[in-house]
PDB file of N, CA and C in Angstrom:
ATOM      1  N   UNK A   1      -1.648   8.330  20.111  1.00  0.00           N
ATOM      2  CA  UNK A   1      -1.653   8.057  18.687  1.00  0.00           C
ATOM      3  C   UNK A   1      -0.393   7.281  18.326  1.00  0.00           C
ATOM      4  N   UNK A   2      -0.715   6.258  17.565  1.00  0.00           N
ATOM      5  CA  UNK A   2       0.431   6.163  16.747  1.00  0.00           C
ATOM      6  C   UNK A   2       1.134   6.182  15.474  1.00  0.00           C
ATOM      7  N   UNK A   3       2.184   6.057  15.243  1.00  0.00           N
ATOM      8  CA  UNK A   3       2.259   6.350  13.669  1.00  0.00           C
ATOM      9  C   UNK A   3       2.941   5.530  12.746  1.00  0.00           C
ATOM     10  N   UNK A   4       2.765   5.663  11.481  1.00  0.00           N
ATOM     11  CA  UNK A   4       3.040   4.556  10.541  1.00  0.00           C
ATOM     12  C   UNK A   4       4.486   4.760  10.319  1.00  0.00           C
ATOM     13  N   UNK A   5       5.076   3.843  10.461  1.00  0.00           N
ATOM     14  CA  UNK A   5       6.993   4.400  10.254  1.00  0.00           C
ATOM     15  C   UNK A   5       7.419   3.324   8.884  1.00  0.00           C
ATOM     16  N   UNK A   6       6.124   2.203   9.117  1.00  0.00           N
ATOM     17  CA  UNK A   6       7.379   1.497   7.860  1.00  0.00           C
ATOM     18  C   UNK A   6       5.778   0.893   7.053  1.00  0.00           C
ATOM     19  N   UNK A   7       5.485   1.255   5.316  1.00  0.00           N
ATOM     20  CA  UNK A   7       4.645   0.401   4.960  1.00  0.00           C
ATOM     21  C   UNK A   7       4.668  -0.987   4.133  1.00  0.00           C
ATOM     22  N   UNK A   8       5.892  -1.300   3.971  1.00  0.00           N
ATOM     23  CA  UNK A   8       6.761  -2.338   3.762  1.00  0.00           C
ATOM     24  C   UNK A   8       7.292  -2.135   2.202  1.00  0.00           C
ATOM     25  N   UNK A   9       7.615  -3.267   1.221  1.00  0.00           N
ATOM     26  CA  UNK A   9       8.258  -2.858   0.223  1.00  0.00           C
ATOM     27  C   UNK A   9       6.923  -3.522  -0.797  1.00  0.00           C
ATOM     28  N   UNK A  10       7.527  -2.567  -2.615  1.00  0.00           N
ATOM     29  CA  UNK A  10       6.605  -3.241  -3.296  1.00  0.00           C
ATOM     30  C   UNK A  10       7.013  -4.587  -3.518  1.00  0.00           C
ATOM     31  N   UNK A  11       5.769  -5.232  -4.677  1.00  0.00           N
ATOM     32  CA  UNK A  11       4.301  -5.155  -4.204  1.00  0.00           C
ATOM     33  C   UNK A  11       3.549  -5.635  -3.211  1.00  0.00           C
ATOM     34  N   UNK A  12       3.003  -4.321  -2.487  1.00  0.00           N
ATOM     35  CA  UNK A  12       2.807  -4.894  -1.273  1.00  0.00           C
ATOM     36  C   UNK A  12       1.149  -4.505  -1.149  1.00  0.00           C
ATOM     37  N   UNK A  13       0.368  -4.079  -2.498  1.00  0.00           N
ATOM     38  CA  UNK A  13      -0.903  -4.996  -2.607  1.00  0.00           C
ATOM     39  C   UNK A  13      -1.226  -5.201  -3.972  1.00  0.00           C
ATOM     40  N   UNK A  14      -1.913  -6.397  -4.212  1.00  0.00           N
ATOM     41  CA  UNK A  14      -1.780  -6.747  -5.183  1.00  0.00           C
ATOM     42  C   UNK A  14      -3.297  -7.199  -6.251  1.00  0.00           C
ATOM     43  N   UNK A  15      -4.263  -6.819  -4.846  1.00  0.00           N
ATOM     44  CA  UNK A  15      -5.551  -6.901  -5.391  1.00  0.00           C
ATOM     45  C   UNK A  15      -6.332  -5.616  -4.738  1.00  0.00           C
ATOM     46  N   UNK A  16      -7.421  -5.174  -5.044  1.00  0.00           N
ATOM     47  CA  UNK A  16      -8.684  -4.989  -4.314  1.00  0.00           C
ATOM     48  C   UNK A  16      -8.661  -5.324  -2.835  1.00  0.00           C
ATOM     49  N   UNK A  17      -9.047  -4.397  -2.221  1.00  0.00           N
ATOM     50  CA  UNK A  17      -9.364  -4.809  -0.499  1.00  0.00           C
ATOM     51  C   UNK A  17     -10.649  -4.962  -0.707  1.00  0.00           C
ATOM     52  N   UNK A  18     -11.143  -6.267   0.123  1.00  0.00           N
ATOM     53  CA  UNK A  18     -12.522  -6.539  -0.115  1.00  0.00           C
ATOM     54  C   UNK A  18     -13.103  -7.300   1.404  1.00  0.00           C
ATOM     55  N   UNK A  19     -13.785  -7.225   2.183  1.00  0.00           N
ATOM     56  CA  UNK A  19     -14.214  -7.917   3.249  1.00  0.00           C
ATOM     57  C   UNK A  19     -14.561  -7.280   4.359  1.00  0.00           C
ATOM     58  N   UNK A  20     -15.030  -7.452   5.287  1.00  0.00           N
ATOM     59  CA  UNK A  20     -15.357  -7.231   6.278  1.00  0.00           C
ATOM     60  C   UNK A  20     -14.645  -7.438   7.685  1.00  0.00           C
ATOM     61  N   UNK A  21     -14.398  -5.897   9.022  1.00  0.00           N
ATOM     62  CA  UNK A  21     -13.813  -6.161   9.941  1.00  0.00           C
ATOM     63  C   UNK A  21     -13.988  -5.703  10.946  1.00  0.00           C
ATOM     64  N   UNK A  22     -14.342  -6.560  11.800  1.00  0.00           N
ATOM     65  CA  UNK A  22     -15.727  -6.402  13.269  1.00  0.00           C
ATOM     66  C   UNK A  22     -14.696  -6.452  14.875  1.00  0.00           C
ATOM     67  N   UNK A  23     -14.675  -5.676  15.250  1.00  0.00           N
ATOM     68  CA  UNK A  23     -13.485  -5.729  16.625  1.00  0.00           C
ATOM     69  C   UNK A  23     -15.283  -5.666  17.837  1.00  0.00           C
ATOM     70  N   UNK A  24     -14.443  -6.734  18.348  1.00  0.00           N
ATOM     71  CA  UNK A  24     -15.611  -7.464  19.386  1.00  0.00           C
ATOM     72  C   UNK A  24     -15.336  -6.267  20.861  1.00  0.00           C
ATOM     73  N   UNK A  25     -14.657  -5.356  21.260  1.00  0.00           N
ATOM     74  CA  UNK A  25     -14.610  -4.661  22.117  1.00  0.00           C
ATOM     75  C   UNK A  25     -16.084  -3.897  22.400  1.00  0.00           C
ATOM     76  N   UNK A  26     -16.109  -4.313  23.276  1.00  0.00           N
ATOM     77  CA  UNK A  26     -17.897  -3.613  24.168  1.00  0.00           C
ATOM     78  C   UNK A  26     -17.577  -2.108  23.645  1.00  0.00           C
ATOM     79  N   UNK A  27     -16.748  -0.976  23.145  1.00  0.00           N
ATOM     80  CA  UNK A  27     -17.196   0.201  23.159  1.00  0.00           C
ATOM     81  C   UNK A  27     -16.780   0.457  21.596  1.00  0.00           C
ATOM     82  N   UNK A  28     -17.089  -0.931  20.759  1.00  0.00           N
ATOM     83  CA  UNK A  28     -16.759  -0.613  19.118  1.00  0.00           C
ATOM     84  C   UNK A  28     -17.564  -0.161  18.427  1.00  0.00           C
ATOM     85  N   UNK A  29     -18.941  -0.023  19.034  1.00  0.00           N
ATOM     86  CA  UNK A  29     -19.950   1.297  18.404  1.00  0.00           C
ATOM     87  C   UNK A  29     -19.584   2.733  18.685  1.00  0.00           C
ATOM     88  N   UNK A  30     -18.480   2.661  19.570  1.00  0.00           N
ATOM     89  CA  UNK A  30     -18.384   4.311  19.539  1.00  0.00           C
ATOM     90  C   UNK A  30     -16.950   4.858  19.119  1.00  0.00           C
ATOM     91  N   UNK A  31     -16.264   3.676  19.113  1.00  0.00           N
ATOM     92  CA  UNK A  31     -14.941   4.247  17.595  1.00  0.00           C
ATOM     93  C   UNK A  31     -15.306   4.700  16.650  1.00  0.00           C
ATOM     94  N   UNK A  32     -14.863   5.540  16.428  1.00  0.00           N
ATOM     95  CA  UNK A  32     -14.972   6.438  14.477  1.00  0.00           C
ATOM     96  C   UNK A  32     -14.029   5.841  13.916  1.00  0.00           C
ATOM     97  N   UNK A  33     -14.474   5.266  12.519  1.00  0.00           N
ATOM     98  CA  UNK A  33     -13.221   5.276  11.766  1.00  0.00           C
ATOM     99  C   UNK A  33     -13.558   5.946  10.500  1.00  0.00           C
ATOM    100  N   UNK A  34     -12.121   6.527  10.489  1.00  0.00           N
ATOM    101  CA  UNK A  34     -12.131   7.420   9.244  1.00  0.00           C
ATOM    102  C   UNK A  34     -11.793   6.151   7.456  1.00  0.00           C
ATOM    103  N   UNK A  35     -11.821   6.768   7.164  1.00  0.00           N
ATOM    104  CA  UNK A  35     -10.959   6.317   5.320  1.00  0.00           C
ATOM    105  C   UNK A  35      -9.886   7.391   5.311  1.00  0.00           C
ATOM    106  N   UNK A  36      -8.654   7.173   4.976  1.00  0.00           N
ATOM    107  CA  UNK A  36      -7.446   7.721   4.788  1.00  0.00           C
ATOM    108  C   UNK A  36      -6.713   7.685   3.451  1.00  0.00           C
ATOM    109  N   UNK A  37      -6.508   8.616   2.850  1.00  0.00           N
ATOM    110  CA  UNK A  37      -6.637   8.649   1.575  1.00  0.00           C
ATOM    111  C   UNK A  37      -4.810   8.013   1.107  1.00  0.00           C
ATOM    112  N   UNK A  38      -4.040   7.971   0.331  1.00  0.00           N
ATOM    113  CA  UNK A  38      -2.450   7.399  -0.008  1.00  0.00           C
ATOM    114  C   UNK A  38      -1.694   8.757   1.095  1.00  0.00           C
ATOM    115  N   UNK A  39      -1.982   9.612   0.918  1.00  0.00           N
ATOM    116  CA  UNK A  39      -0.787  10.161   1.391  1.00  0.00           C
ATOM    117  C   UNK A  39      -1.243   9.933   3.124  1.00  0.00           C
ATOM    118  N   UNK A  40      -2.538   9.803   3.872  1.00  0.00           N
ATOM    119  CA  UNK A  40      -2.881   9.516   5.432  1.00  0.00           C
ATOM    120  C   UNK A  40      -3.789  10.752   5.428  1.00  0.00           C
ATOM    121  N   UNK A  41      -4.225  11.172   4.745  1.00  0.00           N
ATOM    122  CA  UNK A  41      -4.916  12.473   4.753  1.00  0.00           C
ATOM    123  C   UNK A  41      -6.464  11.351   4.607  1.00  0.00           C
ATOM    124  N   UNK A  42      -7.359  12.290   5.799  1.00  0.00           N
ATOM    125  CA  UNK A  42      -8.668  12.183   5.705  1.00  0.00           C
ATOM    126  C   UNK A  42      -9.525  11.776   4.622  1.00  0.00           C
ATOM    127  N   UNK A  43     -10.319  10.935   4.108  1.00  0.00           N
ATOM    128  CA  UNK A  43     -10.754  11.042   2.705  1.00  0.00           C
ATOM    129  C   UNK A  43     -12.733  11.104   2.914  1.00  0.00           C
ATOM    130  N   UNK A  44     -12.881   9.988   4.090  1.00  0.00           N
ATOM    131  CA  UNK A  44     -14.151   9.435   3.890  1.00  0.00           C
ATOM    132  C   UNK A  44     -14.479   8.853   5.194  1.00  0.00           C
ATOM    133  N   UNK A  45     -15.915   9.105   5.950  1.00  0.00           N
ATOM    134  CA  UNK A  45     -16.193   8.157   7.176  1.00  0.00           C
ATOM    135  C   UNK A  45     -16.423   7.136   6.783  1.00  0.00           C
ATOM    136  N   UNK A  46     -15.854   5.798   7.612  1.00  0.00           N
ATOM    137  CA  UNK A  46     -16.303   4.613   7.495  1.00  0.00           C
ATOM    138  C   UNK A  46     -16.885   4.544   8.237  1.00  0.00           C
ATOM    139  N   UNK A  47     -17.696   4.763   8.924  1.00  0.00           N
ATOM    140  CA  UNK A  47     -18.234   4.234  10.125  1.00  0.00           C
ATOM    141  C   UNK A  47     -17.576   4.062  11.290  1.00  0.00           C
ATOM    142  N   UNK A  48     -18.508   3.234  12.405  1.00  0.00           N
ATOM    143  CA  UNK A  48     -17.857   2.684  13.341  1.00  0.00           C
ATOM    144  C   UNK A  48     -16.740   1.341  13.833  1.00  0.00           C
ATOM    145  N   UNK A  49     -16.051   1.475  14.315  1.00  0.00           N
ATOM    146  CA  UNK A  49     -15.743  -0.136  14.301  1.00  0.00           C
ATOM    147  C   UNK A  49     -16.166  -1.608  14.434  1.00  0.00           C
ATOM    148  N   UNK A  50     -17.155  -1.160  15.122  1.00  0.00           N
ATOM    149  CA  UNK A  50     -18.136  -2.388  15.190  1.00  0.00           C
ATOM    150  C   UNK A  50     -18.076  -3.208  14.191  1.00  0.00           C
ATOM    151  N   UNK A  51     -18.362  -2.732  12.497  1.00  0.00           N
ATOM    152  CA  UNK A  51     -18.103  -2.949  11.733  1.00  0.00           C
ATOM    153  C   UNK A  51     -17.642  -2.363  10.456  1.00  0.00           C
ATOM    154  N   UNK A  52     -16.448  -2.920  10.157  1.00  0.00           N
ATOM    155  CA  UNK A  52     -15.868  -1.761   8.900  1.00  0.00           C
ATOM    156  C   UNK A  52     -15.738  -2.454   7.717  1.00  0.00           C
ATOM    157  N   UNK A  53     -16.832  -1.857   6.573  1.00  0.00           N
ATOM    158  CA  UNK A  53     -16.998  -2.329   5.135  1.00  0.00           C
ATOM    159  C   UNK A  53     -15.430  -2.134   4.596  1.00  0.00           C
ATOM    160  N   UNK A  54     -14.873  -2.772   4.385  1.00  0.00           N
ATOM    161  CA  UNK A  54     -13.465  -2.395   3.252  1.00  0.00           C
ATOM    162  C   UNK A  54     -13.731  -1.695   2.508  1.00  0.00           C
ATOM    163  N   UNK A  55     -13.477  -0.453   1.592  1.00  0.00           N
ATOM    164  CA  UNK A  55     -13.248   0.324   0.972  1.00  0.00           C
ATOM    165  C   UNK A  55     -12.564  -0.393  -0.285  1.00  0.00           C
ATOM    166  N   UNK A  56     -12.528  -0.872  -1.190  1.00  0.00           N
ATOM    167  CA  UNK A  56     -11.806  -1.065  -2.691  1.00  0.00           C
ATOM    168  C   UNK A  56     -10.533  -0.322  -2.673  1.00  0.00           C
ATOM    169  N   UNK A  57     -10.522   0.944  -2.898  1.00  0.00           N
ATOM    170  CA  UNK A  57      -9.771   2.524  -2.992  1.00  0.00           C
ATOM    171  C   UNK A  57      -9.308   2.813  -1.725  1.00  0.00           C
ATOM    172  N   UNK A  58      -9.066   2.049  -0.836  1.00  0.00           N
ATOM    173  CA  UNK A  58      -8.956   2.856   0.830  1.00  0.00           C
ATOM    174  C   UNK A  58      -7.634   1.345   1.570  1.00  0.00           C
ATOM    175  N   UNK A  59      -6.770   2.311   1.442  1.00  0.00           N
ATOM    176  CA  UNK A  59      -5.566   1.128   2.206  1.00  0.00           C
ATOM    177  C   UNK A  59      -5.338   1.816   3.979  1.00  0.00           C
ATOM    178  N   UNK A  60      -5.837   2.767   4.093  1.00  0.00           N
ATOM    179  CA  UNK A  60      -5.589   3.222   5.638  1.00  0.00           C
ATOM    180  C   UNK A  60      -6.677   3.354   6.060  1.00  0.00           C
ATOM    181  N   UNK A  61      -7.124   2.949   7.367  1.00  0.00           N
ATOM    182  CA  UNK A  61      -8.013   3.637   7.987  1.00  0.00           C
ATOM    183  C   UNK A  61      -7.705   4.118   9.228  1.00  0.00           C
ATOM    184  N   UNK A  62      -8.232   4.692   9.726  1.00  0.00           N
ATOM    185  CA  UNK A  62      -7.872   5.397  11.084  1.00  0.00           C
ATOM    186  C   UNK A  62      -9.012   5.337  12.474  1.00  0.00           C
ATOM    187  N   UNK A  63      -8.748   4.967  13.372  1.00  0.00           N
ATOM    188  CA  UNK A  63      -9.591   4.751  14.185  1.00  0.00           C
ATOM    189  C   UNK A  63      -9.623   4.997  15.380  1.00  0.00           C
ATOM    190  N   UNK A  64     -10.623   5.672  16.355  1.00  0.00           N
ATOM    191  CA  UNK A  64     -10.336   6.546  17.067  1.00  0.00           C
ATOM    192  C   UNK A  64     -11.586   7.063  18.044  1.00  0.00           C
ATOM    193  N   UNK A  65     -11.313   7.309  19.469  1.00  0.00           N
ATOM    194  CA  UNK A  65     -12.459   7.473  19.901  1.00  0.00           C
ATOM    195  C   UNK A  65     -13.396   8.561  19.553  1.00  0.00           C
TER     196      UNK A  65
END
């Protein structure tokens, strides 16, 4: 695992997260990724990595076999 040590300074977002993000690795149907809520706490499944809908409300995700 690793961990988040620095999330930089404000403002450091300034819109909506919006788009789509597809990791081409042969075993990205079987990553989980979570939604991670402000403080890194669990919130919501996103799915797999294969492909991950952006979340609006969701600046972390977590991903993981």
């Amino acid at each position: 695992m690793k961990r988040i040590v620095s999330i930089g300074t404000d403002p450091w977002q300034v819109r909506e997260l919006n788009g789509t993000v597809r990791f081409k690795r042969t075993d990205a149907a079987q990553l989980k990724v979570t939604a991670l809520d402000f403080n890194g706490y669990p919130s919501d499944s996103a799915g797999t990595a294969r492909e991950i809908k952006l979340q609006p409300e969701t600046i972390y995700y977590l991903i993981a076999q």
